[in-house]
Protein backbone atom coordinates (compact mmCIF):
# COMPACT_ATOMS: atom_id res chain seq x y z
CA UNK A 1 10.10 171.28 15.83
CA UNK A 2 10.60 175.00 16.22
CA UNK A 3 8.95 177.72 14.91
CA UNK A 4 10.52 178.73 11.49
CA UNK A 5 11.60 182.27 10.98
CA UNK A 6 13.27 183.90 7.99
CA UNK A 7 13.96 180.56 6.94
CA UNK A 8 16.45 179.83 9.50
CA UNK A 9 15.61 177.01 12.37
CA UNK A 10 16.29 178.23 16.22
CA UNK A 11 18.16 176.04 18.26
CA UNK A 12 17.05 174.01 21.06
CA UNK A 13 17.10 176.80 23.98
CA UNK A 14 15.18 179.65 21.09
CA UNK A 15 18.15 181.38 20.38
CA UNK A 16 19.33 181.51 16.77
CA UNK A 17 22.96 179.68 15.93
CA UNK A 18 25.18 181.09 13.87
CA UNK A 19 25.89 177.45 12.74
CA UNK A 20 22.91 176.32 11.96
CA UNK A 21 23.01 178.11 8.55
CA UNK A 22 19.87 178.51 6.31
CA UNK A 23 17.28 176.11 6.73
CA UNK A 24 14.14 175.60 4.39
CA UNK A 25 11.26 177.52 5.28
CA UNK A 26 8.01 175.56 6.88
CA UNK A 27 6.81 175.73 2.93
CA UNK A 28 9.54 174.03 1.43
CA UNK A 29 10.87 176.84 -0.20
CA UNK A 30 14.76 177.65 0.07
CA UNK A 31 16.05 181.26 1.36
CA UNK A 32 17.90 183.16 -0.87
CA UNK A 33 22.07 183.10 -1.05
CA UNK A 34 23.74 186.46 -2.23
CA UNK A 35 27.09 186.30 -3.71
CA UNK A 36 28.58 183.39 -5.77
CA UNK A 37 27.16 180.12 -5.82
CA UNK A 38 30.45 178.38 -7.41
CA UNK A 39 34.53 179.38 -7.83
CA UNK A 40 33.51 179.82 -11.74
CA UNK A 41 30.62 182.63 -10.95
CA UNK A 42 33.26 185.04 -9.23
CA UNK A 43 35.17 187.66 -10.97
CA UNK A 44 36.86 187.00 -13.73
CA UNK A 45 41.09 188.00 -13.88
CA UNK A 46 42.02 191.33 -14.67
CA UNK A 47 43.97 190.13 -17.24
CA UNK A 48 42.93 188.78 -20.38
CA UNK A 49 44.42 186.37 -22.85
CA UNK A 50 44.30 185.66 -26.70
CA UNK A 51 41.44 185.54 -29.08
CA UNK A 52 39.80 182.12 -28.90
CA UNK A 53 39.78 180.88 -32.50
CA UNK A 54 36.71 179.08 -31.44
CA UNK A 55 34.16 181.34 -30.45
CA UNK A 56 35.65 184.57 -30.66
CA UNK A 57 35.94 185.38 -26.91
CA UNK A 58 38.56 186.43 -24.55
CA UNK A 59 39.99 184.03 -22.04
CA UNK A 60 41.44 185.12 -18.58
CA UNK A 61 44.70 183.94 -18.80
CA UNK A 62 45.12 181.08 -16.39
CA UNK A 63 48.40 179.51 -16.02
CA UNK A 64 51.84 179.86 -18.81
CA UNK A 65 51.53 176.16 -20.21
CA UNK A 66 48.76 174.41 -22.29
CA UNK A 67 47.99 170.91 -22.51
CA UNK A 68 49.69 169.57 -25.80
CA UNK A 69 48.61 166.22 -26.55
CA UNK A 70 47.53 165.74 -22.88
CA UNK A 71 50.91 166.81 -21.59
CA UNK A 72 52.17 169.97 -20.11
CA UNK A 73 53.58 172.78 -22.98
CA UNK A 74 55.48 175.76 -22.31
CA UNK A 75 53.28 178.61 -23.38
CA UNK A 76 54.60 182.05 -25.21
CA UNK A 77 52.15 184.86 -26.14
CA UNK A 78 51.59 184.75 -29.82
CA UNK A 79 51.85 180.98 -30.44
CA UNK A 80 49.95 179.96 -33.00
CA UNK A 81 48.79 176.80 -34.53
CA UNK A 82 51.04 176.70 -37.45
CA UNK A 83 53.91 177.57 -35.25
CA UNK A 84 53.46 175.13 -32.68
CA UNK A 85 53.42 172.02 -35.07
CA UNK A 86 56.85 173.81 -36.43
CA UNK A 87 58.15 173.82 -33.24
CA UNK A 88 57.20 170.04 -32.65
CA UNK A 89 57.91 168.82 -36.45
CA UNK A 90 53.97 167.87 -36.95
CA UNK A 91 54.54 167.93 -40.91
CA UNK A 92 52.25 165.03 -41.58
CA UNK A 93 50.02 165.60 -44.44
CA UNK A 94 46.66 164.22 -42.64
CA UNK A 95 46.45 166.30 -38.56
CA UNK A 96 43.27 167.41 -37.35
CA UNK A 97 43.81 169.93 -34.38
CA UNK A 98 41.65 170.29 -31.79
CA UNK A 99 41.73 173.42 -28.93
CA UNK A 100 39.34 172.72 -26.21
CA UNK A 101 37.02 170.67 -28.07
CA UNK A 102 36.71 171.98 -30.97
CA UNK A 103 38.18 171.63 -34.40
CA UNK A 104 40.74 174.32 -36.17
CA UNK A 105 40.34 174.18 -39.56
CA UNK A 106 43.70 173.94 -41.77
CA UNK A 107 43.40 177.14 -43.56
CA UNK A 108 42.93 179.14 -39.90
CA UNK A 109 46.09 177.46 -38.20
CA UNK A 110 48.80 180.37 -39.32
CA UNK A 111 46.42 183.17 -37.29
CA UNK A 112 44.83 181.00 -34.52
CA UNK A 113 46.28 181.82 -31.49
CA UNK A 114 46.64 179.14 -28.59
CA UNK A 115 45.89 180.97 -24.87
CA UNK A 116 47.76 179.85 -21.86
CA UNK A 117 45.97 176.74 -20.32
CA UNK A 118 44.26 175.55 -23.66
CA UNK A 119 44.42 172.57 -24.55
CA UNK A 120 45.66 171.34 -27.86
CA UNK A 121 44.97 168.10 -29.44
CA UNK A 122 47.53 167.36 -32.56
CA UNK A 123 46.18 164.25 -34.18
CA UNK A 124 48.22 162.08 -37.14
CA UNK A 125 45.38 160.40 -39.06
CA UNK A 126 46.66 157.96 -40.88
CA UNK A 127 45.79 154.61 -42.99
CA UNK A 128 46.94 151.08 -42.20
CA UNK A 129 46.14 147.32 -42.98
């Protein structure tokens, strides 16, 4: 085993290889990365969408459908819950709706906006025997 400097291990002849990549130091410890350690911790798009009626935030604006009951939706800036289940004649009197995860209540649906790649969940409760 080589000698262990700046974290990095030599190669077999002493020189350093550009392949070799950061090894951990004699101590255990790791070297530090700079820049982004995943695709989500880069920058985010210039170009933000909607509101989310969740948790108030604004979402970059990733593609120009959403998920509607787990199939693809053509999105339009502006949609809104209320309009939506218009659009798809959701007049049952018992829906929950769900964006992302989370759950829209009733008397929120005519101003909550839906951003491009959400997705919606539009579920009929209903009663049988």
């Amino acid at each position: 085993m080589g000698l262990t400097i700046n974290g990095s291990q030599p190669a077999l002849d002493g020189s350093q290889s550009a392949l070799d990549g950061p090894q951990p130091a004699v101590d255990g410890t790791q070297p530090a990365v700079d820049g982004p350690q995943s695709a989500g911790d880069g920058p985010q798009s210039a170009v933000d969408g909607p509101q989310s009626p969740v948790d108030g935030s604004r979402r970059p604006q990733r593609s120009l459908t959403i998920e509607l009951n787990h199939r693809p939706y053509p999105y339009r800036e502006g949609l809104t819950v209320s309009a939506l289940m218009a659009e798809n004649s959701y007049f049952f009197s018992h829906i929950i709706v769900k964006i992302n995860g989370a759950v829209i209540e009733e008397e929120t649906w005519p101003e909550a906006e839906i951003a491009a790649g959400d997705d919606v969940e539009m579920i009929h409760v209903f009663g049988g025997g």
